[in-house]
C-alpha atoms as a PDB file:
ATOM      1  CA  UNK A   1     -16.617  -0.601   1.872  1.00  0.00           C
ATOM      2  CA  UNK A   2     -19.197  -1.322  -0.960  1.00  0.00           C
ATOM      3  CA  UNK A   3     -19.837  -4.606  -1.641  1.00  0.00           C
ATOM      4  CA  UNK A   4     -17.910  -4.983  -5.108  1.00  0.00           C
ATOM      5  CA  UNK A   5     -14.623  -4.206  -3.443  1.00  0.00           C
ATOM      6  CA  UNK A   6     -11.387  -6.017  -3.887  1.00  0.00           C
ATOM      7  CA  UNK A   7      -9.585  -7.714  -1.152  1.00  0.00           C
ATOM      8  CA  UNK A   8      -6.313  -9.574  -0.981  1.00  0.00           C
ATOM      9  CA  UNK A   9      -6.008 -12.277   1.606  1.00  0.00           C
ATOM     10  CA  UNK A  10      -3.041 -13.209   2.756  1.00  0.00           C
ATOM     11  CA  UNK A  11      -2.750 -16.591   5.052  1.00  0.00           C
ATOM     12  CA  UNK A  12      -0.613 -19.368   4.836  1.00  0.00           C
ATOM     13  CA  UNK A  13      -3.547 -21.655   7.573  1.00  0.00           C
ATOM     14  CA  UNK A  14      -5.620 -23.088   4.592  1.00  0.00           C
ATOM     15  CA  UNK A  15      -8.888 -23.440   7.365  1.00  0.00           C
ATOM     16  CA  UNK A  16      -7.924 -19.416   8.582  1.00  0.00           C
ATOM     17  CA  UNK A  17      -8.114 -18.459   5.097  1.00  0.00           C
ATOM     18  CA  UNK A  18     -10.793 -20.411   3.635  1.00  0.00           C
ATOM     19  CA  UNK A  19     -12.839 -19.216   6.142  1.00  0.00           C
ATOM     20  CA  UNK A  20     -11.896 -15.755   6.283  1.00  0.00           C
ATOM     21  CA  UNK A  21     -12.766 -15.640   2.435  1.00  0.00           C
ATOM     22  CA  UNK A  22     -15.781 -17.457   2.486  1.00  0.00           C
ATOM     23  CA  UNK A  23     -17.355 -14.832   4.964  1.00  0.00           C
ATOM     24  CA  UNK A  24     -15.812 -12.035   2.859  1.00  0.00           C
ATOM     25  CA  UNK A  25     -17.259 -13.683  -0.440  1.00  0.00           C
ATOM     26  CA  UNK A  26     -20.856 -14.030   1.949  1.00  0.00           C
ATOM     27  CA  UNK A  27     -20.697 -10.131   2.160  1.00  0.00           C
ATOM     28  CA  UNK A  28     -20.090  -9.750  -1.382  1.00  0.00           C
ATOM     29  CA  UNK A  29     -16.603  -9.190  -1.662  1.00  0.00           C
ATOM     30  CA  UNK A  30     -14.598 -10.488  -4.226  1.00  0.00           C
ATOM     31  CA  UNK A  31     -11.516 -12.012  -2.827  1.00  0.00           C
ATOM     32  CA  UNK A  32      -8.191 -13.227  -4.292  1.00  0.00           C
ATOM     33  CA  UNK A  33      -6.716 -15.533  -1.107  1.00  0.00           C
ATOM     34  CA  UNK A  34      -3.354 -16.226  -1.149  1.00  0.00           C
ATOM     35  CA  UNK A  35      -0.720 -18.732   1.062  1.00  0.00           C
ATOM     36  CA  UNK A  36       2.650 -16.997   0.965  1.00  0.00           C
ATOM     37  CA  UNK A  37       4.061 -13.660   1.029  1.00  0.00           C
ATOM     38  CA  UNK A  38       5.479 -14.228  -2.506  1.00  0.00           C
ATOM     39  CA  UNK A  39       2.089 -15.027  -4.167  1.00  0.00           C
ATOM     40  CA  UNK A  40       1.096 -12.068  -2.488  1.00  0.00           C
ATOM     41  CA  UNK A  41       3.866  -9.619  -3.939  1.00  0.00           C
ATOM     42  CA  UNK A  42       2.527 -11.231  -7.087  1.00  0.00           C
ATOM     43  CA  UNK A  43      -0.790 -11.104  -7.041  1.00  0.00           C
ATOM     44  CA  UNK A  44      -0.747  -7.214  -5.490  1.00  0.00           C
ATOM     45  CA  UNK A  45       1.684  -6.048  -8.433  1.00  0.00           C
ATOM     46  CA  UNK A  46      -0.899  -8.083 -10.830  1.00  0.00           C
ATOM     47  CA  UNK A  47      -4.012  -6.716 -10.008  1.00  0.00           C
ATOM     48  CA  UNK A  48      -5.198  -3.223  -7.982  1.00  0.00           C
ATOM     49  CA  UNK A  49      -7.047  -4.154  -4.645  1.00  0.00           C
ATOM     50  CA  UNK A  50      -9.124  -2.000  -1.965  1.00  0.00           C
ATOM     51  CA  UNK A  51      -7.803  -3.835   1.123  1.00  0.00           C
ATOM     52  CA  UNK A  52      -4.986  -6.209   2.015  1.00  0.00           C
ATOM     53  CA  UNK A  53      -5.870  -8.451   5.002  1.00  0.00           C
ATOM     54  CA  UNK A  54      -2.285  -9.687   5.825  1.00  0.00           C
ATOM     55  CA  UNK A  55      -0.856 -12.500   7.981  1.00  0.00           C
ATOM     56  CA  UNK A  56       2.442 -11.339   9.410  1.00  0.00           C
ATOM     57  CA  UNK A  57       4.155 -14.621  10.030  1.00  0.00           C
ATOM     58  CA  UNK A  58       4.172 -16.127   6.522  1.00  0.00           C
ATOM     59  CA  UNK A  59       6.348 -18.451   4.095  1.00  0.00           C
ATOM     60  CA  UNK A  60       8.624 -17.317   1.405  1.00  0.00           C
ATOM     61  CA  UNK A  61       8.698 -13.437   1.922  1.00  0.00           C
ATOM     62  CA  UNK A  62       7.318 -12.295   5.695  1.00  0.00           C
ATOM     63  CA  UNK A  63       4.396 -10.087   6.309  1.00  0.00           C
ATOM     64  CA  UNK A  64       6.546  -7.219   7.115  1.00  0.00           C
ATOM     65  CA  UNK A  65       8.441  -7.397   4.018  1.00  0.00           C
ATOM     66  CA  UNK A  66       4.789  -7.742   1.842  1.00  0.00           C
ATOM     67  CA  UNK A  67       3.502  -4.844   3.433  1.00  0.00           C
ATOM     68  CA  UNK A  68       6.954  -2.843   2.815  1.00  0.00           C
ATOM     69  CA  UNK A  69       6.795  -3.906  -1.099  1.00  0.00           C
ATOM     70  CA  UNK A  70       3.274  -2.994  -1.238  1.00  0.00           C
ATOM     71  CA  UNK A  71       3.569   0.175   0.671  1.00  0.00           C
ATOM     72  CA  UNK A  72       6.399   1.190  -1.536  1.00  0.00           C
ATOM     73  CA  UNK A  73       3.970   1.122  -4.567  1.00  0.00           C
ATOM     74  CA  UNK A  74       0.599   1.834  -3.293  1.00  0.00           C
ATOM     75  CA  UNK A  75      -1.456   3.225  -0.504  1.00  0.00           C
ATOM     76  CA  UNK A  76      -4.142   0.528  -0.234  1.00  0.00           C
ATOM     77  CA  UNK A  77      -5.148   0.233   3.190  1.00  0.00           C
ATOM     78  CA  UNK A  78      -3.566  -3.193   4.768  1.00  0.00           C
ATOM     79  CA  UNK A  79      -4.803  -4.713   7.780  1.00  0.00           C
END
């Protein structure tokens, strides 16, 4: 990935995903971190992202169901 890519962080542990994003935004990324699957169905119909990084077990709407949703619109890679 080059380093003005688009990531969408998904992870309801505040210290998991501050962290996670601060070593993203270190690399250069630029990161839109989110704490629930619905922000994330939100955020991912919003904008257009490279990568998802996506928590499975998460409040509101569950991982599975976020990466269905996406899927269903897009073919962004999701890890």
């Amino acid at each position: 990935m080059e380093a003005s890519q688009r990531i969408l962080l998904v992870e309801d542990e505040r210290i998991i995903r501050e962290t996670v994003a601060a070593y993203l935004e270190k690399e250069g990324f630029w990161v839109t971190a989110v704490a629930d699957g619905a922000a994330a169905l939100d955020q991912a119909a919003r904008k257009r992202f490279d990568l998802v990084v996506l928590d499975l077990n998460l409040p509101k709407v569950s991982g599975e169901e976020v990466c269905r949703r996406i899927r269903d619109t897009s073919d962004v890679p999701i890890i």
